[in-house]
PDB file of N, CA and C in Angstrom:
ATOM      1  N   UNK A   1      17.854 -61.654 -34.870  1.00  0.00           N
ATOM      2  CA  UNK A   1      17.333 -61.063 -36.094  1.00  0.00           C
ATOM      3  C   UNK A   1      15.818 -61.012 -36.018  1.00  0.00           C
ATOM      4  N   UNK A   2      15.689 -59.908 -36.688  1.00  0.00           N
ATOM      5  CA  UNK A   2      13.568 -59.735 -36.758  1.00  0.00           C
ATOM      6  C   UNK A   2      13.206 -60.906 -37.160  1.00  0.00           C
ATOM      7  N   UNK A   3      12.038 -61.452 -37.210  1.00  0.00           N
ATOM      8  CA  UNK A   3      11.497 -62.388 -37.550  1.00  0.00           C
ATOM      9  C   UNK A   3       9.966 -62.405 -37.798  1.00  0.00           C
ATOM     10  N   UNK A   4       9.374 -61.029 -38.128  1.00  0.00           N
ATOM     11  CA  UNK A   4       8.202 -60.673 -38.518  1.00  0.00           C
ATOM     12  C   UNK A   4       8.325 -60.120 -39.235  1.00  0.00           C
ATOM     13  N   UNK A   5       7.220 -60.093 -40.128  1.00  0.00           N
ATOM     14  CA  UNK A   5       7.052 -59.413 -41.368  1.00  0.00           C
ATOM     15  C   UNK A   5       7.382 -57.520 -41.362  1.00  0.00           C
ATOM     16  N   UNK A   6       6.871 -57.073 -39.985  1.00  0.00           N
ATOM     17  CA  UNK A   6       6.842 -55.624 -39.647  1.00  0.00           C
ATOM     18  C   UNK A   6       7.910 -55.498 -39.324  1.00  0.00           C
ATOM     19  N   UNK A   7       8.814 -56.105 -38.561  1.00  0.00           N
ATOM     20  CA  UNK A   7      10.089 -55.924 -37.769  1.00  0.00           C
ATOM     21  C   UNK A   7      11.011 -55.800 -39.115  1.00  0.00           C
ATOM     22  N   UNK A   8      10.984 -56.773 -39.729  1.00  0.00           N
ATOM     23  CA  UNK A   8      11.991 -56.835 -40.976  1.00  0.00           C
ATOM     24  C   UNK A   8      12.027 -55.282 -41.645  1.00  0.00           C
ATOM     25  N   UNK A   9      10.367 -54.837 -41.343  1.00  0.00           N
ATOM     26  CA  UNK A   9      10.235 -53.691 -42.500  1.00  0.00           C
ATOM     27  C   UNK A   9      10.967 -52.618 -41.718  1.00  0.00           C
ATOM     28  N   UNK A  10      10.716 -52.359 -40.568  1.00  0.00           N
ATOM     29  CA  UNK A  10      11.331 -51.740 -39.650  1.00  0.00           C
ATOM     30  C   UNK A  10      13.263 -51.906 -39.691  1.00  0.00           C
ATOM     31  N   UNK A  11      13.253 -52.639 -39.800  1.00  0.00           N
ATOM     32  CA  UNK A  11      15.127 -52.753 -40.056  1.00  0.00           C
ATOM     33  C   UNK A  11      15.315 -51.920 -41.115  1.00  0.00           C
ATOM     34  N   UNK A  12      14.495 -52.250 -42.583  1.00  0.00           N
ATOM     35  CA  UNK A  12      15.037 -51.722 -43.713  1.00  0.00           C
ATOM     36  C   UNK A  12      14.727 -50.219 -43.370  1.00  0.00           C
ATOM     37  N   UNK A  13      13.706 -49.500 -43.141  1.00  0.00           N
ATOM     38  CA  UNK A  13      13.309 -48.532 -42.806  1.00  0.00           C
ATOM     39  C   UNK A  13      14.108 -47.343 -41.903  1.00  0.00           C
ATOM     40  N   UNK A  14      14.915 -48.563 -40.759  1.00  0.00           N
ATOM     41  CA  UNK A  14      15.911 -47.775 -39.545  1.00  0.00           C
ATOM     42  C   UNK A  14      17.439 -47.591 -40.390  1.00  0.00           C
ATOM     43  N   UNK A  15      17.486 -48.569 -41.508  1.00  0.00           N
ATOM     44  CA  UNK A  15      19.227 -48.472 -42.583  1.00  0.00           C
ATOM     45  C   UNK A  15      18.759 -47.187 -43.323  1.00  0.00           C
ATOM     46  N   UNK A  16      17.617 -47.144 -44.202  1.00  0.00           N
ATOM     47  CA  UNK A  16      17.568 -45.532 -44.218  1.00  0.00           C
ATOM     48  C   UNK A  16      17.301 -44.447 -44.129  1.00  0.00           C
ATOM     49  N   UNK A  17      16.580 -44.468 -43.161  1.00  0.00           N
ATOM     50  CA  UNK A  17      16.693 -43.436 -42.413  1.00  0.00           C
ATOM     51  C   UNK A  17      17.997 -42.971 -41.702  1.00  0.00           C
ATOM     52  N   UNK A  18      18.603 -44.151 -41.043  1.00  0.00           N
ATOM     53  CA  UNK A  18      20.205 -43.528 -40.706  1.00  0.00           C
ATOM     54  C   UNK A  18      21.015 -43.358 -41.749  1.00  0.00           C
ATOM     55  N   UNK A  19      20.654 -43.810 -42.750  1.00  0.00           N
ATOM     56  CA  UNK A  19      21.496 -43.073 -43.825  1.00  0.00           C
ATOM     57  C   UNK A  19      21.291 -41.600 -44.338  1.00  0.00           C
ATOM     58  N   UNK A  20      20.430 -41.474 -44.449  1.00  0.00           N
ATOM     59  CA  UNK A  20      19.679 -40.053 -44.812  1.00  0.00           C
ATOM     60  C   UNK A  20      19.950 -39.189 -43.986  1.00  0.00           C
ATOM     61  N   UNK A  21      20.106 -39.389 -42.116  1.00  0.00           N
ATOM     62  CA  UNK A  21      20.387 -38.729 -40.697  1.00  0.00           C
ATOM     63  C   UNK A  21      21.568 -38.159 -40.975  1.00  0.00           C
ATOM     64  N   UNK A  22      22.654 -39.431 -41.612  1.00  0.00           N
ATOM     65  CA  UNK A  22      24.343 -39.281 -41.536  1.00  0.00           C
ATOM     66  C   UNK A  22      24.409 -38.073 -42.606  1.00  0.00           C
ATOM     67  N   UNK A  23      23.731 -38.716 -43.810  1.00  0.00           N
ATOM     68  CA  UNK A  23      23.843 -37.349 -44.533  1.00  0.00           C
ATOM     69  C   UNK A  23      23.701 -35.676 -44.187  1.00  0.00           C
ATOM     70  N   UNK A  24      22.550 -35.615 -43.462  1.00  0.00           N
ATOM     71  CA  UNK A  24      22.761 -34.548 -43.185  1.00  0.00           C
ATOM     72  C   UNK A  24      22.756 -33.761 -41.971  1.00  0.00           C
ATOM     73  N   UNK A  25      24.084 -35.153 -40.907  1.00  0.00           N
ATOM     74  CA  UNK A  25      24.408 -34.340 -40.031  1.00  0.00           C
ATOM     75  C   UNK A  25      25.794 -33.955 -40.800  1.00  0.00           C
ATOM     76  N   UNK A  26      26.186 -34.499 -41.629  1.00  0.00           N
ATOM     77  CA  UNK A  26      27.613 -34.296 -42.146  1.00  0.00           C
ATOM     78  C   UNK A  26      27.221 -32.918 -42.869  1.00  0.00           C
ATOM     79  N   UNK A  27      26.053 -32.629 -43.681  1.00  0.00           N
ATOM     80  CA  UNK A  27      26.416 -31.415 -44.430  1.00  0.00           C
ATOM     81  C   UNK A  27      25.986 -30.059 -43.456  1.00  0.00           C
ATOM     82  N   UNK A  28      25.298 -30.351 -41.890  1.00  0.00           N
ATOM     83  CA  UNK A  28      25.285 -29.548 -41.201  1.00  0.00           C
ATOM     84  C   UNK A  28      26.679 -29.439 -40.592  1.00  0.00           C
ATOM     85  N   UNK A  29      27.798 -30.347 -40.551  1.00  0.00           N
ATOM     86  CA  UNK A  29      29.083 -29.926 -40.183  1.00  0.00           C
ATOM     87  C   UNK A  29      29.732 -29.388 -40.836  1.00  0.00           C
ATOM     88  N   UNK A  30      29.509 -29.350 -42.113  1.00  0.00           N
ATOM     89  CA  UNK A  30      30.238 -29.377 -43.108  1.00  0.00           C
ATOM     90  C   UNK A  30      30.338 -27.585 -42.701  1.00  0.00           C
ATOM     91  N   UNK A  31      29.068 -27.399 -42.971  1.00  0.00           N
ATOM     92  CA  UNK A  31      28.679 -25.722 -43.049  1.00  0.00           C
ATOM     93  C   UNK A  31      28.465 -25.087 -42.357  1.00  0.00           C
ATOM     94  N   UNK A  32      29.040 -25.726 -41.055  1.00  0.00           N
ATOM     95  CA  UNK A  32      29.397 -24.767 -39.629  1.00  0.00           C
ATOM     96  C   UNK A  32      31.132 -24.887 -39.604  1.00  0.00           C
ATOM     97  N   UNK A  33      31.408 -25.971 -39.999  1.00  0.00           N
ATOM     98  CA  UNK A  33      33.166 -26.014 -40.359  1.00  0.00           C
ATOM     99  C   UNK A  33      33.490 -24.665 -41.312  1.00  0.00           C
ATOM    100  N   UNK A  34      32.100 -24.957 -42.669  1.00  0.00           N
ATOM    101  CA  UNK A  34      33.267 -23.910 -43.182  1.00  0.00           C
ATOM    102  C   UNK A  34      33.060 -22.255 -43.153  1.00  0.00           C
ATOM    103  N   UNK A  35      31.624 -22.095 -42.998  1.00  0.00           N
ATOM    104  CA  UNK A  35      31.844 -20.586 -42.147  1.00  0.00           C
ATOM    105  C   UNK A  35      32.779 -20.057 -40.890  1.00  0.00           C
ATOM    106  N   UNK A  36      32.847 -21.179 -39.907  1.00  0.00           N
ATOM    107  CA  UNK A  36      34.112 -20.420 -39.084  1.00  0.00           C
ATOM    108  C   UNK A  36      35.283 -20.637 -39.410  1.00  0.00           C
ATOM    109  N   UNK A  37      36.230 -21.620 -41.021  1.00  0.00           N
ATOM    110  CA  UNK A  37      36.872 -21.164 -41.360  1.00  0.00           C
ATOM    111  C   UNK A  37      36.953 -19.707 -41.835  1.00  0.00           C
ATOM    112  N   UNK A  38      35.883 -19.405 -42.559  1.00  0.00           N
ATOM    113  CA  UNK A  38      35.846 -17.589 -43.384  1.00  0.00           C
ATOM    114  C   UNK A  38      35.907 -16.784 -42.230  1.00  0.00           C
ATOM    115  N   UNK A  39      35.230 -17.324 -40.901  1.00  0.00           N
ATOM    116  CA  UNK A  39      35.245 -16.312 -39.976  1.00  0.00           C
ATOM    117  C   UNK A  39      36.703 -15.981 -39.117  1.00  0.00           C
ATOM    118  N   UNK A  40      37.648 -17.125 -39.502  1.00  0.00           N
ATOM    119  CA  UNK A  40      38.939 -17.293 -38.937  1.00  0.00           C
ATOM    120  C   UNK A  40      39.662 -16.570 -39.630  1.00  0.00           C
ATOM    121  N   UNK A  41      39.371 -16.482 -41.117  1.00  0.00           N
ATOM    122  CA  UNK A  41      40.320 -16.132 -42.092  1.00  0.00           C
ATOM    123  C   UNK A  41      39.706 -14.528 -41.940  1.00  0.00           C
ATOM    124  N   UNK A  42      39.180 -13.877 -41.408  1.00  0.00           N
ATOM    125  CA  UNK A  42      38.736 -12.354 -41.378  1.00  0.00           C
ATOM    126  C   UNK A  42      38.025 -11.935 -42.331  1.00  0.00           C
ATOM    127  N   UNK A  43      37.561 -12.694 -43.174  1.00  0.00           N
ATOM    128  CA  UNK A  43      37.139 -12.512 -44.408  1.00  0.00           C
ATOM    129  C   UNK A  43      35.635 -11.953 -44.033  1.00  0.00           C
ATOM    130  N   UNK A  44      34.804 -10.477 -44.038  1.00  0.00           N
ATOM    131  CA  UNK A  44      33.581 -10.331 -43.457  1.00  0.00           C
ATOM    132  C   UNK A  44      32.074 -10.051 -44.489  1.00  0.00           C
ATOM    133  N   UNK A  45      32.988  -9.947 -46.101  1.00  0.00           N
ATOM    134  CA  UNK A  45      32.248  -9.797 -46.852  1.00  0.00           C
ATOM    135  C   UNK A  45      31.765 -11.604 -47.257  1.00  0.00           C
ATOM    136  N   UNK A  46      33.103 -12.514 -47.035  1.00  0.00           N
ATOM    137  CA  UNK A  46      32.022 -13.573 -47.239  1.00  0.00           C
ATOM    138  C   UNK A  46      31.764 -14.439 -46.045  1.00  0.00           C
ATOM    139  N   UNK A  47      31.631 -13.933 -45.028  1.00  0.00           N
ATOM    140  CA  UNK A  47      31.128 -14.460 -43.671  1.00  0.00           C
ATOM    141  C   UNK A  47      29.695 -14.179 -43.724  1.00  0.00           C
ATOM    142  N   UNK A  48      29.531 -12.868 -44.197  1.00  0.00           N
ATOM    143  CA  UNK A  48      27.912 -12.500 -44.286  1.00  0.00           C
ATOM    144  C   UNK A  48      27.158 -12.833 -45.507  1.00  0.00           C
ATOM    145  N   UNK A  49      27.810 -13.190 -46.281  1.00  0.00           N
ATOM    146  CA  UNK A  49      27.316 -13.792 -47.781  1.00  0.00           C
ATOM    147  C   UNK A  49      26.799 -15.259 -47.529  1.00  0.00           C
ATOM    148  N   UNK A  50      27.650 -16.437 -46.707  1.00  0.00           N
ATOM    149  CA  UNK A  50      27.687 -17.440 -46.399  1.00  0.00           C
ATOM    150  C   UNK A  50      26.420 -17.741 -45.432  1.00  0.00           C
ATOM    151  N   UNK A  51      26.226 -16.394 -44.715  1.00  0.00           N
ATOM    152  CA  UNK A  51      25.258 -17.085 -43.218  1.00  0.00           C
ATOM    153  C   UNK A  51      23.680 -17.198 -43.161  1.00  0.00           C
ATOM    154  N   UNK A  52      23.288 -16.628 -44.627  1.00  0.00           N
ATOM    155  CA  UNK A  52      21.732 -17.041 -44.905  1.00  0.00           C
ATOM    156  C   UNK A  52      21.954 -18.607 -45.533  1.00  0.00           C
ATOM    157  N   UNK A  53      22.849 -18.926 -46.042  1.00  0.00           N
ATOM    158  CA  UNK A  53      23.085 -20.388 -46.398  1.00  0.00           C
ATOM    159  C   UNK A  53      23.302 -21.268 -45.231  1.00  0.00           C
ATOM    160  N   UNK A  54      24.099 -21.175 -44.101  1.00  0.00           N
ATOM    161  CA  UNK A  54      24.140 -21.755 -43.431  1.00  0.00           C
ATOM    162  C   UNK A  54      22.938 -21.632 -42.700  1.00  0.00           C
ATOM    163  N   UNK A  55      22.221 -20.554 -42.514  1.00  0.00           N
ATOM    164  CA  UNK A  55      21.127 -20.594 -41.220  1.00  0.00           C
ATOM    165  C   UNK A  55      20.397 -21.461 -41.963  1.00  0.00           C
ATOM    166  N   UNK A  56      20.109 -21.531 -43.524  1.00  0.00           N
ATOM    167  CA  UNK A  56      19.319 -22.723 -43.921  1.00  0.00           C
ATOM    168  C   UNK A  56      19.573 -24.028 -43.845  1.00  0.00           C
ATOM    169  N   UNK A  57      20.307 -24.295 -43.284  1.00  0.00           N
ATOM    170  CA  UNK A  57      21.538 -25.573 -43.437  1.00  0.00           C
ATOM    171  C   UNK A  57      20.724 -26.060 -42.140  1.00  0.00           C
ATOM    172  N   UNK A  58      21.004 -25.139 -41.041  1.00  0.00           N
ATOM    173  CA  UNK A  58      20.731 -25.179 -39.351  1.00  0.00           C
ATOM    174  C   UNK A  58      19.286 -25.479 -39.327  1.00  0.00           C
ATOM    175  N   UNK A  59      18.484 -24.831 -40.016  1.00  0.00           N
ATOM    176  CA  UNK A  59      16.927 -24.813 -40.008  1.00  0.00           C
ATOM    177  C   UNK A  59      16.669 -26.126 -40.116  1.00  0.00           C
ATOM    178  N   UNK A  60      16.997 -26.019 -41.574  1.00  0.00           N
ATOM    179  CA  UNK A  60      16.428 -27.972 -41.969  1.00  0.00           C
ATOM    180  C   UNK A  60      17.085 -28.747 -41.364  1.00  0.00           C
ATOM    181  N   UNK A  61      18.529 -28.747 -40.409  1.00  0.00           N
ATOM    182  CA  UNK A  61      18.702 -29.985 -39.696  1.00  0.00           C
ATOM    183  C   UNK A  61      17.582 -29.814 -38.618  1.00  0.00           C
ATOM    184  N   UNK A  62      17.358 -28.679 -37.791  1.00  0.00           N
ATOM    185  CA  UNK A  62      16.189 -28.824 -37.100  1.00  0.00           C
ATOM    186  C   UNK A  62      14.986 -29.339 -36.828  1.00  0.00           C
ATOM    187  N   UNK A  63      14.455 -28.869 -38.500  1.00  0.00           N
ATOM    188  CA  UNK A  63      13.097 -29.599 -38.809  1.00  0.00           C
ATOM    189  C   UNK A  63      13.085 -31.048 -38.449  1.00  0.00           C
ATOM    190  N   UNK A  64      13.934 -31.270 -38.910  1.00  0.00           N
ATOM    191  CA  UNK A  64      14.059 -33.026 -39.293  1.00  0.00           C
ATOM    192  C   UNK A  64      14.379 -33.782 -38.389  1.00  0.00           C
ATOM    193  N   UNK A  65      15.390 -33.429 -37.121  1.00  0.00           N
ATOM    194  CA  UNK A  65      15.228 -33.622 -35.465  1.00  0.00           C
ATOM    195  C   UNK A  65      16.629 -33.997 -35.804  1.00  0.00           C
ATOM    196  N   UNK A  66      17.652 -33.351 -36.568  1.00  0.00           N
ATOM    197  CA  UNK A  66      19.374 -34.043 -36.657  1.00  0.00           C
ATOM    198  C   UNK A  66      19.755 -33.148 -35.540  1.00  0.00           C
ATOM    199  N   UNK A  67      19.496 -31.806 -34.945  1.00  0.00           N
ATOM    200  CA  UNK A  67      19.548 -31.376 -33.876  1.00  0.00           C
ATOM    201  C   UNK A  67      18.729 -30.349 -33.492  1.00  0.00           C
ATOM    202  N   UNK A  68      18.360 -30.453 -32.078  1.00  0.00           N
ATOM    203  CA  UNK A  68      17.060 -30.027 -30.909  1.00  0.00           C
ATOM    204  C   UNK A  68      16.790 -28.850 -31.726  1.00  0.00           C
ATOM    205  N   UNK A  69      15.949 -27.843 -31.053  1.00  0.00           N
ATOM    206  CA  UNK A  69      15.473 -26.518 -32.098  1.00  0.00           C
ATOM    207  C   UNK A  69      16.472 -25.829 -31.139  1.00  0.00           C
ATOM    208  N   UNK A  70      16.651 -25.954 -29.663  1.00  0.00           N
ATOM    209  CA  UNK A  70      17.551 -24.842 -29.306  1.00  0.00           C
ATOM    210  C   UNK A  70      18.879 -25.117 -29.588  1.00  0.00           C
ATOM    211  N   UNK A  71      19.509 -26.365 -29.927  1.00  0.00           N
ATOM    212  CA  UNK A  71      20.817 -26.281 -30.249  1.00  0.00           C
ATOM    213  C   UNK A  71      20.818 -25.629 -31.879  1.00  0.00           C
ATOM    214  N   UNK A  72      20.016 -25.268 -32.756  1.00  0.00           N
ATOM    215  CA  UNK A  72      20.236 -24.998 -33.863  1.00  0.00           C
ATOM    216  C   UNK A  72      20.350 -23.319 -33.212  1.00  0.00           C
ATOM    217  N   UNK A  73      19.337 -23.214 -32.261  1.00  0.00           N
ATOM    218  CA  UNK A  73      19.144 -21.492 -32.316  1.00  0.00           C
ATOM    219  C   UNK A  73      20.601 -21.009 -31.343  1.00  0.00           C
ATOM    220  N   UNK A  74      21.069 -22.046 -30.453  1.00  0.00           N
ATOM    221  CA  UNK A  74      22.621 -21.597 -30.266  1.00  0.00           C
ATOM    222  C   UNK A  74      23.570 -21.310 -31.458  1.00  0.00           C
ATOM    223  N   UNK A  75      23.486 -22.146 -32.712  1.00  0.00           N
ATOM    224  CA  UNK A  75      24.448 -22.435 -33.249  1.00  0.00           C
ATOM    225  C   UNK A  75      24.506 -21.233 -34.340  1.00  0.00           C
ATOM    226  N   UNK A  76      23.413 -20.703 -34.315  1.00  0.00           N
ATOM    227  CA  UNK A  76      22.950 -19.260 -35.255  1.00  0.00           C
ATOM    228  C   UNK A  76      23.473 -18.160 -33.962  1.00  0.00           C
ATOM    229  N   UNK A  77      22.621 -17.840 -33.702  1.00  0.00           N
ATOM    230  CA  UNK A  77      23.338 -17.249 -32.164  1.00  0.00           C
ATOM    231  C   UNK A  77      24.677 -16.843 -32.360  1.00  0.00           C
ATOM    232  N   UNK A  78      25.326 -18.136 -32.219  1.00  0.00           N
ATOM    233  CA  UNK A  78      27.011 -17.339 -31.979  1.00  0.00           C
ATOM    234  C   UNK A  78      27.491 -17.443 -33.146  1.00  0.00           C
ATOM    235  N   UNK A  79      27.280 -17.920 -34.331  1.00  0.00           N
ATOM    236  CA  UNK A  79      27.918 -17.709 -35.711  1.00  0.00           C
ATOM    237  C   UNK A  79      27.139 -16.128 -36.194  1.00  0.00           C
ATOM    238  N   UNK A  80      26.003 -15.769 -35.684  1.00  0.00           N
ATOM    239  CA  UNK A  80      25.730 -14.176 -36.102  1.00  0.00           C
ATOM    240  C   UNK A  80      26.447 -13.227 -35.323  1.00  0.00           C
ATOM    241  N   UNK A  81      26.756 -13.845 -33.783  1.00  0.00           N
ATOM    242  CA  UNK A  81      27.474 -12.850 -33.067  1.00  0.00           C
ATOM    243  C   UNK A  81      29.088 -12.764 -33.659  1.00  0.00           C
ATOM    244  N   UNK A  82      29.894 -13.909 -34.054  1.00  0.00           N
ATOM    245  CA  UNK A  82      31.085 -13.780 -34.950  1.00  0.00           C
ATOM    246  C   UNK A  82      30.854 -12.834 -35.952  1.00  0.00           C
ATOM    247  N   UNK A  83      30.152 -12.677 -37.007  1.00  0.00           N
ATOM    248  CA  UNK A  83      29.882 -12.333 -38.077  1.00  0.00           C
ATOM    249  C   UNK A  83      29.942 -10.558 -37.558  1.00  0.00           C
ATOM    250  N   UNK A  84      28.956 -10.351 -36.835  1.00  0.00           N
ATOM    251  CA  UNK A  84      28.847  -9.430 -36.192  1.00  0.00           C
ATOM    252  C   UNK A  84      30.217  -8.052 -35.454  1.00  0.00           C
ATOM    253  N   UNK A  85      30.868  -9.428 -35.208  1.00  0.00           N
ATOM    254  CA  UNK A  85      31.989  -8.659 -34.696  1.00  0.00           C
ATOM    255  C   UNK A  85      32.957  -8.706 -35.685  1.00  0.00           C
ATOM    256  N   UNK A  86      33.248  -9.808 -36.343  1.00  0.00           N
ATOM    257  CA  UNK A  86      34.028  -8.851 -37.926  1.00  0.00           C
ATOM    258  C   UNK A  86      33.665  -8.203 -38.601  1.00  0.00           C
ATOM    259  N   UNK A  87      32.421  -7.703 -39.056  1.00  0.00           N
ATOM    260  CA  UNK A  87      31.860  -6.579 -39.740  1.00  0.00           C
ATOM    261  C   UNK A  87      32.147  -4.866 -38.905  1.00  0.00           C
ATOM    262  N   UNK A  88      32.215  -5.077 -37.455  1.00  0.00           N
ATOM    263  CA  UNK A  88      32.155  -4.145 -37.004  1.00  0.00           C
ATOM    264  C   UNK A  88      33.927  -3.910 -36.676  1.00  0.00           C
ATOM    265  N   UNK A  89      34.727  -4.934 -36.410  1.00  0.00           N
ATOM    266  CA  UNK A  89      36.481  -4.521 -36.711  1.00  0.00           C
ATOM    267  C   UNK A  89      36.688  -4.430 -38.002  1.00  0.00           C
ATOM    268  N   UNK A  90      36.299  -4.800 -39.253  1.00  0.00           N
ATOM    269  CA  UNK A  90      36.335  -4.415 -40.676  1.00  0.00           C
ATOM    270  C   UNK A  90      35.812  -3.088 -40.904  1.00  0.00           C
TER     271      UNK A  90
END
């Protein structure tokens, strides 16, 4: 266990911050789960309604380092290229 005054602060500091992390790697799953449900379900009017919400979703996990800048710009990438291709078989 820490045993300095800084270290201690550092523990409390690392509980939340990983709490705050968990939070929002979960609501970045959340909202890549549920756009490629809509994108499963063929649905293209709300696939494209959904994906300025999610790219904001992707952004701010970015900022914040919950994931790299190029795994966010993959993860836009191929959820615009889905989107893309049900708008154009619709």
């Amino acid at each position: 266990m820490a045993n300095t005054f800084s270290a201690l602060k550092r523990v409390r500091m690392d509980k939340r911050r990983t709490r705050f992390n968990r939070m929002r790697k979960t609501r970045l799953r959340s909202a890549i789960r549920a756009i490629r449900q809509v994108i499963a379900s063929k649905d293209a009017a709300a696939a494209q309604a959904m994906l300025p919400k999610t790219y904001s979703i992707i952004d701010r996990a970015a900022k914040w380092g919950i994931v790299k800048k190029n795994t966010a710009a993959r993860y836009k990438s191929r959820l615009t290229a889905h989107v893309k291709r049900l708008v154009a078989a619709a």
